[in-house]
PDB file of N, CA and C in Angstrom:
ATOM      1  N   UNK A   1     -10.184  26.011  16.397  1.00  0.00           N
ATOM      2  CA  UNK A   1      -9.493  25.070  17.230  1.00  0.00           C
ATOM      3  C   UNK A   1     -10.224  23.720  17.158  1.00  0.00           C
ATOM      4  N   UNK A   2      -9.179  22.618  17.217  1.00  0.00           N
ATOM      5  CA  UNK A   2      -9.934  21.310  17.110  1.00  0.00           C
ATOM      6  C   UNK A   2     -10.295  20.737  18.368  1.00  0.00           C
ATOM      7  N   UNK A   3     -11.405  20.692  18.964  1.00  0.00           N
ATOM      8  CA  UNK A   3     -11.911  20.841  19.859  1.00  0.00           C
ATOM      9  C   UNK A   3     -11.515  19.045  20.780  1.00  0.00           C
ATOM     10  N   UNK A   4     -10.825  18.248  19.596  1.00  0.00           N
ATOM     11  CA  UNK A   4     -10.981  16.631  19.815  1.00  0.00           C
ATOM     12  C   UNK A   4     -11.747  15.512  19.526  1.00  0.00           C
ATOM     13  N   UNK A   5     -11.636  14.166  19.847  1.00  0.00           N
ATOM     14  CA  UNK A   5     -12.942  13.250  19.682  1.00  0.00           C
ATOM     15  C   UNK A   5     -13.643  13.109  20.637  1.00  0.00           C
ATOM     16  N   UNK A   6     -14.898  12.856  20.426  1.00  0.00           N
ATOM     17  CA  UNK A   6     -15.816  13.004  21.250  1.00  0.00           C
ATOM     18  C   UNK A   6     -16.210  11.144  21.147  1.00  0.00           C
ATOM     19  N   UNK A   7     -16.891  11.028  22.183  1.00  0.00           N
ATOM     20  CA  UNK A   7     -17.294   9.232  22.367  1.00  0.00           C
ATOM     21  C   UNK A   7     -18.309   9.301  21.243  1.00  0.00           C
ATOM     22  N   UNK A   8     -18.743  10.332  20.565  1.00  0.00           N
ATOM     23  CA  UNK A   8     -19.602  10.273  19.408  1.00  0.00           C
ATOM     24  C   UNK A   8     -19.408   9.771  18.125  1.00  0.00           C
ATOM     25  N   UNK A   9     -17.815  10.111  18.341  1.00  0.00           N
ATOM     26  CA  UNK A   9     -17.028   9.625  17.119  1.00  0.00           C
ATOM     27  C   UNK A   9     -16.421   8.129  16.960  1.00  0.00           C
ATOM     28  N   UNK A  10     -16.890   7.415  18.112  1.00  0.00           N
ATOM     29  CA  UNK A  10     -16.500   6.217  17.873  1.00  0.00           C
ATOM     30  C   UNK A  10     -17.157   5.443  17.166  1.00  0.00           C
ATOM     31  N   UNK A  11     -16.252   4.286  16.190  1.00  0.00           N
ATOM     32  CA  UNK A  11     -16.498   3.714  15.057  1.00  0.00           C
ATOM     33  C   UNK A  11     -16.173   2.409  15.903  1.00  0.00           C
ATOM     34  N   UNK A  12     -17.098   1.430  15.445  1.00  0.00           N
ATOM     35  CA  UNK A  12     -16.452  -0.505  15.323  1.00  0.00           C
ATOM     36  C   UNK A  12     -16.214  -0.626  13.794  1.00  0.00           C
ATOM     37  N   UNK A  13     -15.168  -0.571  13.549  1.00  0.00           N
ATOM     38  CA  UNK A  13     -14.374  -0.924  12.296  1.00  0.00           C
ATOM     39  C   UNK A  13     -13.610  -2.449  12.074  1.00  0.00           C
ATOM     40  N   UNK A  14     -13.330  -3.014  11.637  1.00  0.00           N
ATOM     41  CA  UNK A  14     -12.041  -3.913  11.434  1.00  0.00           C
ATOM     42  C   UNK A  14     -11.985  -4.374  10.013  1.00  0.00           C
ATOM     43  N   UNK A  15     -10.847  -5.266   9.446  1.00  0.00           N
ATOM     44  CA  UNK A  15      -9.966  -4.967   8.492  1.00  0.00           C
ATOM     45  C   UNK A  15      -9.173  -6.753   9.019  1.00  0.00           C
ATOM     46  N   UNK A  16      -9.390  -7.620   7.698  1.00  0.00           N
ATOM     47  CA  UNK A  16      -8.969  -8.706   7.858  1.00  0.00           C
ATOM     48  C   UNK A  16      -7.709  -8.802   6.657  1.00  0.00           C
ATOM     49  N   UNK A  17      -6.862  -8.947   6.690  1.00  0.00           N
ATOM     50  CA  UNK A  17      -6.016  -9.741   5.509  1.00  0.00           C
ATOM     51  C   UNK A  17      -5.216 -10.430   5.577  1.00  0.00           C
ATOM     52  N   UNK A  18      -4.527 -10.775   4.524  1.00  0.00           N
ATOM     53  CA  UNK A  18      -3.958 -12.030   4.916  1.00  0.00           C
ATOM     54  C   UNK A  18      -2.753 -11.709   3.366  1.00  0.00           C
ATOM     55  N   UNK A  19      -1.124 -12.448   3.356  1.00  0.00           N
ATOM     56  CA  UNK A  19      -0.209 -11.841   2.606  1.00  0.00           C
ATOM     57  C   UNK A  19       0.603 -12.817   2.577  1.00  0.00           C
ATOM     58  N   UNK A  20       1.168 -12.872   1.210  1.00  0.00           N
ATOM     59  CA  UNK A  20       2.551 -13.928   1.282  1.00  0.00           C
ATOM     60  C   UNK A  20       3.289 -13.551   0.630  1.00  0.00           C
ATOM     61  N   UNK A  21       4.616 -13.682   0.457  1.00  0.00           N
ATOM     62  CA  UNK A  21       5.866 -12.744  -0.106  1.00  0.00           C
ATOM     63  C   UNK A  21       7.046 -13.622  -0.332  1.00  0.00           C
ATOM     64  N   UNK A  22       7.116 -13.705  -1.561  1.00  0.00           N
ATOM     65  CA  UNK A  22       8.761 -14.841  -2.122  1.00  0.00           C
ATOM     66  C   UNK A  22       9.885 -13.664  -2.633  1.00  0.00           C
ATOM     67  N   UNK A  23      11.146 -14.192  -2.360  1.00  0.00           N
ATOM     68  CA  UNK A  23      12.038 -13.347  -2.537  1.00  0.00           C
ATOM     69  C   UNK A  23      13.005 -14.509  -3.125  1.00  0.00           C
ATOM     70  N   UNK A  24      13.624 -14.236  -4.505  1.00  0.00           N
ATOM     71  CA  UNK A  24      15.000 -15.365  -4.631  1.00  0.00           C
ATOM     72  C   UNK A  24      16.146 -14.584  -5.592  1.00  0.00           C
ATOM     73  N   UNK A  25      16.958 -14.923  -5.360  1.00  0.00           N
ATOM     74  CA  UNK A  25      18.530 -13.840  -6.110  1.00  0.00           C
ATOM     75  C   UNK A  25      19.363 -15.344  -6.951  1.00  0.00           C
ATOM     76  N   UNK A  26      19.676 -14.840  -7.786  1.00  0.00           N
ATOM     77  CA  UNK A  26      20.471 -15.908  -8.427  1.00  0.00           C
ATOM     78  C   UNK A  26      22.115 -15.088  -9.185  1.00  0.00           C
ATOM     79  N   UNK A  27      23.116 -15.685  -8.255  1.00  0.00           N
ATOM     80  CA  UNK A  27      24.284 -15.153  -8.803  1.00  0.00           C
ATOM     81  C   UNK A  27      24.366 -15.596 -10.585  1.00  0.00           C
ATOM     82  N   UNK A  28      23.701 -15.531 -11.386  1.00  0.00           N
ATOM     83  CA  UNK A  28      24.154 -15.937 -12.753  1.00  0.00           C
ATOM     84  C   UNK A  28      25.348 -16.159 -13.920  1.00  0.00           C
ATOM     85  N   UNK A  29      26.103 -15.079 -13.017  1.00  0.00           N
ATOM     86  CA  UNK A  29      27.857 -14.994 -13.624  1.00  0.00           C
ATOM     87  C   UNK A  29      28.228 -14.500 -12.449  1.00  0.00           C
ATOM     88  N   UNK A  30      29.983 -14.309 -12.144  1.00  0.00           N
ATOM     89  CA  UNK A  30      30.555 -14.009 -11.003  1.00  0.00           C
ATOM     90  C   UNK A  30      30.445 -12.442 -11.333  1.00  0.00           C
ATOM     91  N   UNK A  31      29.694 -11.833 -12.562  1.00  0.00           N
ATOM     92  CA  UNK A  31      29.649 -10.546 -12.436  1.00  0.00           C
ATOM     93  C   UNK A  31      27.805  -9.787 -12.574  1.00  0.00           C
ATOM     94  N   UNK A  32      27.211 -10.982 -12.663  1.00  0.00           N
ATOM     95  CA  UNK A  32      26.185 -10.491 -12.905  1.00  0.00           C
ATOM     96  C   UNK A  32      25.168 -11.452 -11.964  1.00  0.00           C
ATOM     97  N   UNK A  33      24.005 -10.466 -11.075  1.00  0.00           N
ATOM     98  CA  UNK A  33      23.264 -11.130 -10.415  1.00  0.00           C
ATOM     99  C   UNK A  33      21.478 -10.373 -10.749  1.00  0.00           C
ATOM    100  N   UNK A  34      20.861 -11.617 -10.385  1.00  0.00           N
ATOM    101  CA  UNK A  34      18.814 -11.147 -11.146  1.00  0.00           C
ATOM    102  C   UNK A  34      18.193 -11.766  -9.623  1.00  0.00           C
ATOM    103  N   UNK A  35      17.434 -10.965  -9.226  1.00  0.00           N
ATOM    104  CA  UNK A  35      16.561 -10.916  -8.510  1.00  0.00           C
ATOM    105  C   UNK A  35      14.871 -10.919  -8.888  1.00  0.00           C
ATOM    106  N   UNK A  36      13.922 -12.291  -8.002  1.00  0.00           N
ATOM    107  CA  UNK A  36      12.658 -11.748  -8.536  1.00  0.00           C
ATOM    108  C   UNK A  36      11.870 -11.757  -7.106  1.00  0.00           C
ATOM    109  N   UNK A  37      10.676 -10.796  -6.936  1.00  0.00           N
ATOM    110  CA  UNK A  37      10.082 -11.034  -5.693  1.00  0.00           C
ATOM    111  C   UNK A  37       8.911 -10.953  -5.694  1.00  0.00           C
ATOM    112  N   UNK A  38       7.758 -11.436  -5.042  1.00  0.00           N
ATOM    113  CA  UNK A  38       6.304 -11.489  -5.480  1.00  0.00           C
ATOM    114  C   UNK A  38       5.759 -11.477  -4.393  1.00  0.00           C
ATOM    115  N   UNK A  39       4.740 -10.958  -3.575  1.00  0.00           N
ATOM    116  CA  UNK A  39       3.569 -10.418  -3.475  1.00  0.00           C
ATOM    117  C   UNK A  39       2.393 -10.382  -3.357  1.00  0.00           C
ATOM    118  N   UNK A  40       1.734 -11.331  -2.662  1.00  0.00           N
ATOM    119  CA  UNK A  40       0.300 -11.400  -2.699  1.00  0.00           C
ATOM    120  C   UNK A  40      -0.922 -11.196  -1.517  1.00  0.00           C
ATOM    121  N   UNK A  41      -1.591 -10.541  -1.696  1.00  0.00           N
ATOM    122  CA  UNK A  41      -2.156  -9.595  -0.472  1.00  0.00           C
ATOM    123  C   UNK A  41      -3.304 -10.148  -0.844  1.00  0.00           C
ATOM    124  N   UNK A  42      -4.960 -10.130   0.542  1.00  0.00           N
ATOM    125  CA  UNK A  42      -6.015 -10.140   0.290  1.00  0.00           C
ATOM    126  C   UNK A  42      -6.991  -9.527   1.651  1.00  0.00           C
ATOM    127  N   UNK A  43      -7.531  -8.241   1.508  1.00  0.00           N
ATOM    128  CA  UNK A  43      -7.872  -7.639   2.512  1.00  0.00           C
ATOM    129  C   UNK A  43      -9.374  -7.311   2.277  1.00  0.00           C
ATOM    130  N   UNK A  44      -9.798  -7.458   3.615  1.00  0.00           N
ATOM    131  CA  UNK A  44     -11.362  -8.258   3.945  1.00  0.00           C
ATOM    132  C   UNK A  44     -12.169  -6.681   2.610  1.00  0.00           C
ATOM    133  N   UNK A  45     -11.888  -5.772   2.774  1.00  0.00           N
ATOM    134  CA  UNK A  45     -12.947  -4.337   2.363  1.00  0.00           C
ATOM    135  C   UNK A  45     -11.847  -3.892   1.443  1.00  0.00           C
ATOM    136  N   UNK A  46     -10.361  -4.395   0.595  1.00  0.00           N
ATOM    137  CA  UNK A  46     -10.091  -3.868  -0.886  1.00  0.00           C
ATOM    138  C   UNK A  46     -10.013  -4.680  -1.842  1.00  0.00           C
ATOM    139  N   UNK A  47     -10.122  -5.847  -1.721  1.00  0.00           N
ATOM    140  CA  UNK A  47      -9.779  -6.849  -2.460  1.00  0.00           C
ATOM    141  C   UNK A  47      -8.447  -7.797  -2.405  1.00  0.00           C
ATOM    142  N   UNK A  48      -7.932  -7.925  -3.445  1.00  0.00           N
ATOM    143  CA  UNK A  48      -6.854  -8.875  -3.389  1.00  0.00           C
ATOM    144  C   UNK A  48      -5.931  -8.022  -4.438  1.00  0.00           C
ATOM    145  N   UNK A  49      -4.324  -8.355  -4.530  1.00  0.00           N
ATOM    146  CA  UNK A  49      -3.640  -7.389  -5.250  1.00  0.00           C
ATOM    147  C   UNK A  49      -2.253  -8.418  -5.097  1.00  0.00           C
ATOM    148  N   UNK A  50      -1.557  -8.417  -6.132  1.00  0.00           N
ATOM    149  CA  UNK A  50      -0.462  -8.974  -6.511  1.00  0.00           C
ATOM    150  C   UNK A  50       0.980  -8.327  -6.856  1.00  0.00           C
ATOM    151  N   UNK A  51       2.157  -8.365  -6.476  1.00  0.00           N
ATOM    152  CA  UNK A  51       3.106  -7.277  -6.974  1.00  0.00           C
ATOM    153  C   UNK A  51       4.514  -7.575  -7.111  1.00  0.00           C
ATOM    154  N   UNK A  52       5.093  -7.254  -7.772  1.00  0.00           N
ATOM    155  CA  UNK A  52       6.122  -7.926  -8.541  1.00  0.00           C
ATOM    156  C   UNK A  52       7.465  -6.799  -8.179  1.00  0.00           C
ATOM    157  N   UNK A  53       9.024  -7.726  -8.318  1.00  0.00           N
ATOM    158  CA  UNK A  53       9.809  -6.275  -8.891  1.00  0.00           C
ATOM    159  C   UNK A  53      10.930  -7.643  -9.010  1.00  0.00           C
ATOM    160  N   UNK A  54      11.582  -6.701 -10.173  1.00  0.00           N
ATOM    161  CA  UNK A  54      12.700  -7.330 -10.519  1.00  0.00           C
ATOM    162  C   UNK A  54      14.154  -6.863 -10.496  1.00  0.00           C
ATOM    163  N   UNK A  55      14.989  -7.095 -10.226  1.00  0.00           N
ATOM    164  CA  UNK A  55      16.523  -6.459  -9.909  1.00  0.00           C
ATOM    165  C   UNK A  55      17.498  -6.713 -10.567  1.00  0.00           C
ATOM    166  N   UNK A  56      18.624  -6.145 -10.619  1.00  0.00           N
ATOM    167  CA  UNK A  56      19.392  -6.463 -11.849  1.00  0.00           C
ATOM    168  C   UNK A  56      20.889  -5.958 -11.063  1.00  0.00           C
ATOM    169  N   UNK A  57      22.217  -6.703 -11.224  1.00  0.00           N
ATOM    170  CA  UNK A  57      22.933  -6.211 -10.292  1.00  0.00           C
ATOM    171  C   UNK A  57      24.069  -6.381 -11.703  1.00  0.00           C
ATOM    172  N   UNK A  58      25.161  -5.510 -12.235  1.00  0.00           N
ATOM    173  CA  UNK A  58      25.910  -6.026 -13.088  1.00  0.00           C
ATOM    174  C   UNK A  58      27.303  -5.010 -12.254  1.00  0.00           C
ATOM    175  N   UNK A  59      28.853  -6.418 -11.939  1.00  0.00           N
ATOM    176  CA  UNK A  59      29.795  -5.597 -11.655  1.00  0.00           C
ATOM    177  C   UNK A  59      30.706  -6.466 -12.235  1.00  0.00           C
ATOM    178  N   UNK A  60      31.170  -5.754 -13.397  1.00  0.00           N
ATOM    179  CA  UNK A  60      32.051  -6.139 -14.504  1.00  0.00           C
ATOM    180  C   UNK A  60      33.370  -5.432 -14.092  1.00  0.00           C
ATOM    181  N   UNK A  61      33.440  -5.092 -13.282  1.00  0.00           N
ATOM    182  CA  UNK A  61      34.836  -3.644 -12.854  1.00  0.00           C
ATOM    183  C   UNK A  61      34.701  -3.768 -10.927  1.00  0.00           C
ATOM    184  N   UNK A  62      34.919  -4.632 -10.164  1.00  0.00           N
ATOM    185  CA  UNK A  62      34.760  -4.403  -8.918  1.00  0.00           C
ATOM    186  C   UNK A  62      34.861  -3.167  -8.279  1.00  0.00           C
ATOM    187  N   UNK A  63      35.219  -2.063  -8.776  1.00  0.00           N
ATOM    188  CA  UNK A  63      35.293  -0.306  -8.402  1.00  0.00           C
ATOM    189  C   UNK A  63      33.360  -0.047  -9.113  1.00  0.00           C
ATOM    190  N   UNK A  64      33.057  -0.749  -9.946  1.00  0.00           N
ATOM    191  CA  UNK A  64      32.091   0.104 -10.070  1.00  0.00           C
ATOM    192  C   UNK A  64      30.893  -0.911 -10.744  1.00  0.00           C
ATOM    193  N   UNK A  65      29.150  -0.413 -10.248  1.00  0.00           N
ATOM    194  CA  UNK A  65      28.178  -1.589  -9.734  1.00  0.00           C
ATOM    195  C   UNK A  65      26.939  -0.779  -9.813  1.00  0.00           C
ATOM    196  N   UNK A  66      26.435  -1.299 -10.987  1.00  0.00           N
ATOM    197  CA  UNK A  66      25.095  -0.836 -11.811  1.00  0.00           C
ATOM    198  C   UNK A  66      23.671  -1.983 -11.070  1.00  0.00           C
ATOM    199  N   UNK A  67      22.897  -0.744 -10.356  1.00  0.00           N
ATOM    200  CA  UNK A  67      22.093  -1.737 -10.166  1.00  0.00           C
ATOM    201  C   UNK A  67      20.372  -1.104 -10.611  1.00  0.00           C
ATOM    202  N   UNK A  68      19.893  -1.835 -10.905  1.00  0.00           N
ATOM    203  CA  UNK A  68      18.516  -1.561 -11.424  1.00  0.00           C
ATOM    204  C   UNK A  68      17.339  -2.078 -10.570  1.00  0.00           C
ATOM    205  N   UNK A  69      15.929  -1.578 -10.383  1.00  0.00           N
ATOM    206  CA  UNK A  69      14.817  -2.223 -10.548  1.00  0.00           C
ATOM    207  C   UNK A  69      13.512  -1.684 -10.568  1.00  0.00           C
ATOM    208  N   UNK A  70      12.933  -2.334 -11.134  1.00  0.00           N
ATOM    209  CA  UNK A  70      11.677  -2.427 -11.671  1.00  0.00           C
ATOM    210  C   UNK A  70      10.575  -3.041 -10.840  1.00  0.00           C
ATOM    211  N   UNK A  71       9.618  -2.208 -10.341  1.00  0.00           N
ATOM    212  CA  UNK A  71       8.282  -2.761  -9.380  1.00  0.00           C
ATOM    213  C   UNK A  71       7.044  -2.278  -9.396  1.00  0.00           C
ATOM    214  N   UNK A  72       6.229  -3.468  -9.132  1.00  0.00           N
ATOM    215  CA  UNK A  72       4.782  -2.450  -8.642  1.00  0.00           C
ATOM    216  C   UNK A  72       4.361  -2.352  -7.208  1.00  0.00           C
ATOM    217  N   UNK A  73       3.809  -1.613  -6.805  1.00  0.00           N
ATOM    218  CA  UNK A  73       2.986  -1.780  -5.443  1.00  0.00           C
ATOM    219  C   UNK A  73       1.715  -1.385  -5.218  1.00  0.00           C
ATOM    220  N   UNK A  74       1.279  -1.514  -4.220  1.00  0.00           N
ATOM    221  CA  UNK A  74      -0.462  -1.656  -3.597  1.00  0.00           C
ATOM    222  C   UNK A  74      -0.358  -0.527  -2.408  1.00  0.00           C
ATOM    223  N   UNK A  75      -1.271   0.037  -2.121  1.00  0.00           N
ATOM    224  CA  UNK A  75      -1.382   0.523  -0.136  1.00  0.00           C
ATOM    225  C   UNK A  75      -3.235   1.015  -0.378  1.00  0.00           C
ATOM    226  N   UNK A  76      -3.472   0.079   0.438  1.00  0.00           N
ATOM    227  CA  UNK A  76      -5.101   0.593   0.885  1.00  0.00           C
ATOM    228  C   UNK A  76      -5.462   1.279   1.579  1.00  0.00           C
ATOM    229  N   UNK A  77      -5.920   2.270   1.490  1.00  0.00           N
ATOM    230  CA  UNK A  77      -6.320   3.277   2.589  1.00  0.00           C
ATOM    231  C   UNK A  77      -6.232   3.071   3.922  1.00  0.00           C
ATOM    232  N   UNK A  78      -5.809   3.531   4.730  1.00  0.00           N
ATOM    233  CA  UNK A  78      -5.739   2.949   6.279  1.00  0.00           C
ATOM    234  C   UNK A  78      -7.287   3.278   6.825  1.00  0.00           C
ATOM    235  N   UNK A  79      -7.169   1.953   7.644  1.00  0.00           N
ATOM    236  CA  UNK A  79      -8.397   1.633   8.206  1.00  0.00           C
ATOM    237  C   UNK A  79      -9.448   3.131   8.756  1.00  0.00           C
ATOM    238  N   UNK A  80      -8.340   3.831   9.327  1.00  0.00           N
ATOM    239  CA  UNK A  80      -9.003   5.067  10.341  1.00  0.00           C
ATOM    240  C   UNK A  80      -9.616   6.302   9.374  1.00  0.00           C
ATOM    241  N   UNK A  81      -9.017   6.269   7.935  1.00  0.00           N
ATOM    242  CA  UNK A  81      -9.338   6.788   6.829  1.00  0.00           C
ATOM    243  C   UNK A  81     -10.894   6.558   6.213  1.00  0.00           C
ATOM    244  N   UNK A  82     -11.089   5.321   6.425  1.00  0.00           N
ATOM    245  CA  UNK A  82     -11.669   4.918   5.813  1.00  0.00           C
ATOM    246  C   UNK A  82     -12.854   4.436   6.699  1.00  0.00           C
ATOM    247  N   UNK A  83     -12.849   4.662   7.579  1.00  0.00           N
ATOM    248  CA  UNK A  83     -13.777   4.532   8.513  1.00  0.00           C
ATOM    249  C   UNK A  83     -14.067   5.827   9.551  1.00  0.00           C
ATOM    250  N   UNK A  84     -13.626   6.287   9.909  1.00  0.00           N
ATOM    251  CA  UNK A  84     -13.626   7.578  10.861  1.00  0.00           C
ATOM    252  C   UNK A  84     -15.026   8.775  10.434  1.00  0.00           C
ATOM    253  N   UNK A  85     -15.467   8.898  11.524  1.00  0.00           N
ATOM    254  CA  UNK A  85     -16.376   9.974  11.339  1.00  0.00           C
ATOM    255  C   UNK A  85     -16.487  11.312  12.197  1.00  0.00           C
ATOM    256  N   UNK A  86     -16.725  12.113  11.784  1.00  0.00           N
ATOM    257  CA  UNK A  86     -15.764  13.264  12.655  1.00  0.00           C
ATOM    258  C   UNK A  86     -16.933  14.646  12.606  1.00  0.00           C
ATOM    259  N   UNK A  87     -17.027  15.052  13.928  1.00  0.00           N
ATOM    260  CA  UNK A  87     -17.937  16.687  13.716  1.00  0.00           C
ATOM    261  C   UNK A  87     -16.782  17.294  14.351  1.00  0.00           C
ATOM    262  N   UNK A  88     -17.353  18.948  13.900  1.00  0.00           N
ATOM    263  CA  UNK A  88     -16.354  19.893  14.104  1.00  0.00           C
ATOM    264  C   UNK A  88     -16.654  20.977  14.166  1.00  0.00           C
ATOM    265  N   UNK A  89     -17.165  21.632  15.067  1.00  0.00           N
ATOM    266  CA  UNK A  89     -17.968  23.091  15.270  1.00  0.00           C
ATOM    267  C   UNK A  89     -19.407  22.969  14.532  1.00  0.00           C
ATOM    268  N   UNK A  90     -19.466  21.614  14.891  1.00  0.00           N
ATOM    269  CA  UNK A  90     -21.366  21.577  14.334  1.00  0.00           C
ATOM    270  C   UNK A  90     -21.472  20.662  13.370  1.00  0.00           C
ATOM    271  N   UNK A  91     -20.487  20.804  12.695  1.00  0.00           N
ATOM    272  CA  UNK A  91     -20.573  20.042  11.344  1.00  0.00           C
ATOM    273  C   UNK A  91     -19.824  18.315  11.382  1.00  0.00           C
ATOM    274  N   UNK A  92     -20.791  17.922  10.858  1.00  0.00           N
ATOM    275  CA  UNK A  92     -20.353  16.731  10.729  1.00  0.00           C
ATOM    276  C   UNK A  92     -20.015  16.162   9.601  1.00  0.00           C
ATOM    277  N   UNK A  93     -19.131  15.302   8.992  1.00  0.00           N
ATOM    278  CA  UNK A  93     -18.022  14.586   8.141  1.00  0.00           C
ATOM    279  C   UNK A  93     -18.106  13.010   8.227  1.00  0.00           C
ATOM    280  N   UNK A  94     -18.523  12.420   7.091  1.00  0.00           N
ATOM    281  CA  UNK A  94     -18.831  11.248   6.962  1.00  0.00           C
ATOM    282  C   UNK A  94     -17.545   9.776   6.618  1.00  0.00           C
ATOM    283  N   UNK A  95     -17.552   8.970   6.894  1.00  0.00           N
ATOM    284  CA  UNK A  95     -16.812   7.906   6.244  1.00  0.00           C
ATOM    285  C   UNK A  95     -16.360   8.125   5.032  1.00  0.00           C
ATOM    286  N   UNK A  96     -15.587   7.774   3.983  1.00  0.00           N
ATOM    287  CA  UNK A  96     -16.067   7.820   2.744  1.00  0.00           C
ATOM    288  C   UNK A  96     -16.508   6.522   1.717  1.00  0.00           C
ATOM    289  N   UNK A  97     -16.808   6.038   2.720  1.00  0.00           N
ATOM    290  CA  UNK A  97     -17.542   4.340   2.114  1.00  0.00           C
ATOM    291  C   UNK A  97     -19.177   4.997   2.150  1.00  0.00           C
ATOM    292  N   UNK A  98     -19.509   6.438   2.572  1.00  0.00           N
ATOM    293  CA  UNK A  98     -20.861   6.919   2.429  1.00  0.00           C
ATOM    294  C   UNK A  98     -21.079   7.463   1.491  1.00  0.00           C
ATOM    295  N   UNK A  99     -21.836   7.691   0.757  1.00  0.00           N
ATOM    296  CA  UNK A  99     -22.501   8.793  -0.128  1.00  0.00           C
ATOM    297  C   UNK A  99     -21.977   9.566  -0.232  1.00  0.00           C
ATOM    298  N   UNK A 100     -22.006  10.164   1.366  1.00  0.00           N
ATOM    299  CA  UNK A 100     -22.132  11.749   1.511  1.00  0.00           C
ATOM    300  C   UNK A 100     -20.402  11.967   1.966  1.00  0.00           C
ATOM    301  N   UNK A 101     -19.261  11.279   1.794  1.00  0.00           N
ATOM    302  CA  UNK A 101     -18.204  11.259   2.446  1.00  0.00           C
ATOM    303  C   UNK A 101     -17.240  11.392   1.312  1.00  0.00           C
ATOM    304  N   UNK A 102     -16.088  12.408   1.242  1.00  0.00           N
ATOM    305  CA  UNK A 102     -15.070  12.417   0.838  1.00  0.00           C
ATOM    306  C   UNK A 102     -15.482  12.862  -0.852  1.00  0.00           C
ATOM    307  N   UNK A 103     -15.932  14.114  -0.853  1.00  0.00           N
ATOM    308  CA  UNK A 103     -16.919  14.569  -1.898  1.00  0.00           C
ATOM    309  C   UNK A 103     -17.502  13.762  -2.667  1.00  0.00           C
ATOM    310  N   UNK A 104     -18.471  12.813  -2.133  1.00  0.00           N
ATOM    311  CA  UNK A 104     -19.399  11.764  -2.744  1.00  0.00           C
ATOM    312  C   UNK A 104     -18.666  10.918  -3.340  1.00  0.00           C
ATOM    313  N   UNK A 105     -17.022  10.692  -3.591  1.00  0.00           N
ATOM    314  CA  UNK A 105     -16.172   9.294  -3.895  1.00  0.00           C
ATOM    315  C   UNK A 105     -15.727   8.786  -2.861  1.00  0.00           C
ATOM    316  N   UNK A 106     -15.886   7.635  -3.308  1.00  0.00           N
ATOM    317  CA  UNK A 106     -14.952   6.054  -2.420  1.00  0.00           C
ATOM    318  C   UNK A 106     -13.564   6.613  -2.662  1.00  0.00           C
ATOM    319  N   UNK A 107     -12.931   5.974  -1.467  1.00  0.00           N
ATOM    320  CA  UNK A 107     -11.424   6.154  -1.770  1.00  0.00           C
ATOM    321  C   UNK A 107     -11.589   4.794  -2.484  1.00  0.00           C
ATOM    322  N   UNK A 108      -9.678   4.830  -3.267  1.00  0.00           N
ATOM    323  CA  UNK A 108      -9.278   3.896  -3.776  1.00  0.00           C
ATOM    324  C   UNK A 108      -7.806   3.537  -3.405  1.00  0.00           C
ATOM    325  N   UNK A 109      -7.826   2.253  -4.016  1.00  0.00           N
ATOM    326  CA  UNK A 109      -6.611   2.071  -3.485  1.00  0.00           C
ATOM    327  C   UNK A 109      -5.395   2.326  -4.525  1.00  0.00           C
ATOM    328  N   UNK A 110      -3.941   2.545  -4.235  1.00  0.00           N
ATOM    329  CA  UNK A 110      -3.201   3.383  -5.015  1.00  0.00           C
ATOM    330  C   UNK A 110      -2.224   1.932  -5.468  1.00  0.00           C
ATOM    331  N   UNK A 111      -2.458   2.536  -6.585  1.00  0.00           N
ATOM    332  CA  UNK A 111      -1.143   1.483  -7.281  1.00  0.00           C
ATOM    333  C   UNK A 111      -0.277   2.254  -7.928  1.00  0.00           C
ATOM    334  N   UNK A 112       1.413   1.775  -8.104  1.00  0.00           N
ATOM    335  CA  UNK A 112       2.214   2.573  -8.295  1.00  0.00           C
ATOM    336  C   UNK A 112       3.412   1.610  -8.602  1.00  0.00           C
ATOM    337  N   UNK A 113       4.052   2.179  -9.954  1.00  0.00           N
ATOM    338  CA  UNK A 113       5.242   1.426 -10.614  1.00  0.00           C
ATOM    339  C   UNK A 113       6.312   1.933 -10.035  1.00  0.00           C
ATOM    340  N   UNK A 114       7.217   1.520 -10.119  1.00  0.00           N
ATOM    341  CA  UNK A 114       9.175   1.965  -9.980  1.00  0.00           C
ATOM    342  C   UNK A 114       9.925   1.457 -10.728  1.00  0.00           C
ATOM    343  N   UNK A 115      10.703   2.452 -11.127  1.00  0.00           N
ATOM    344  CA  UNK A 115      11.972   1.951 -12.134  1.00  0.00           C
ATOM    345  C   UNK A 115      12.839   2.373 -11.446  1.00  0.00           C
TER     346      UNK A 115
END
């Protein structure tokens, strides 16, 4: 049984960033429309990260509407992840910004395409 947190387990953590995000669509023909959108993140403990996707809208047949896209993305570990320290019937469990935490690796942060 998980017995809970204890005032032992409290962490002073924090987590600064800062983000900006453009979005623009351009009807190009009355049957075809392109989308581009961008992305830019910078957070105090992962770095900085940039991310793109592009869209594609084609309706040559008003009954029927092909749409596509293509992206990347970012997500940094959440703060409580990445900071939290935790005992549990004796045993205690480290950050994993420690040594000894999260079988001796750092988390990382996940990047990930879409089509």
């Amino acid at each position: 049984m998980f017995p809970g947190f204890r005032p032992s387990n409290e962490v002073d953590a924090a987590r600064r960033s800062i983000a900006g995000y453009a979005d623009v669509e351009w009807d190009l023909a009355a049957w075809f429309r392109l989308g581009v959108a961008g992305r830019a993140e910078r957070y105090s403990d992962f770095g900085s990260t940039a991310n793109g996707k592009l869209t594609v809208r084609v309706a040559q047949d008003p009954r029927v509407v092909v749409r596509g896209t293509v992206s990347t993305g970012f997500r940094a570990p959440s703060l409580g992840r990445n900071a939290t320290v935790n005992s549990f019937n004796g045993i205690r469990t480290f950050p994993s910004h420690s040594p000894f935490g999260f079988n001796g690796r750092a988390l990382v942060v996940r990047v990930g395409r879409t089509f």
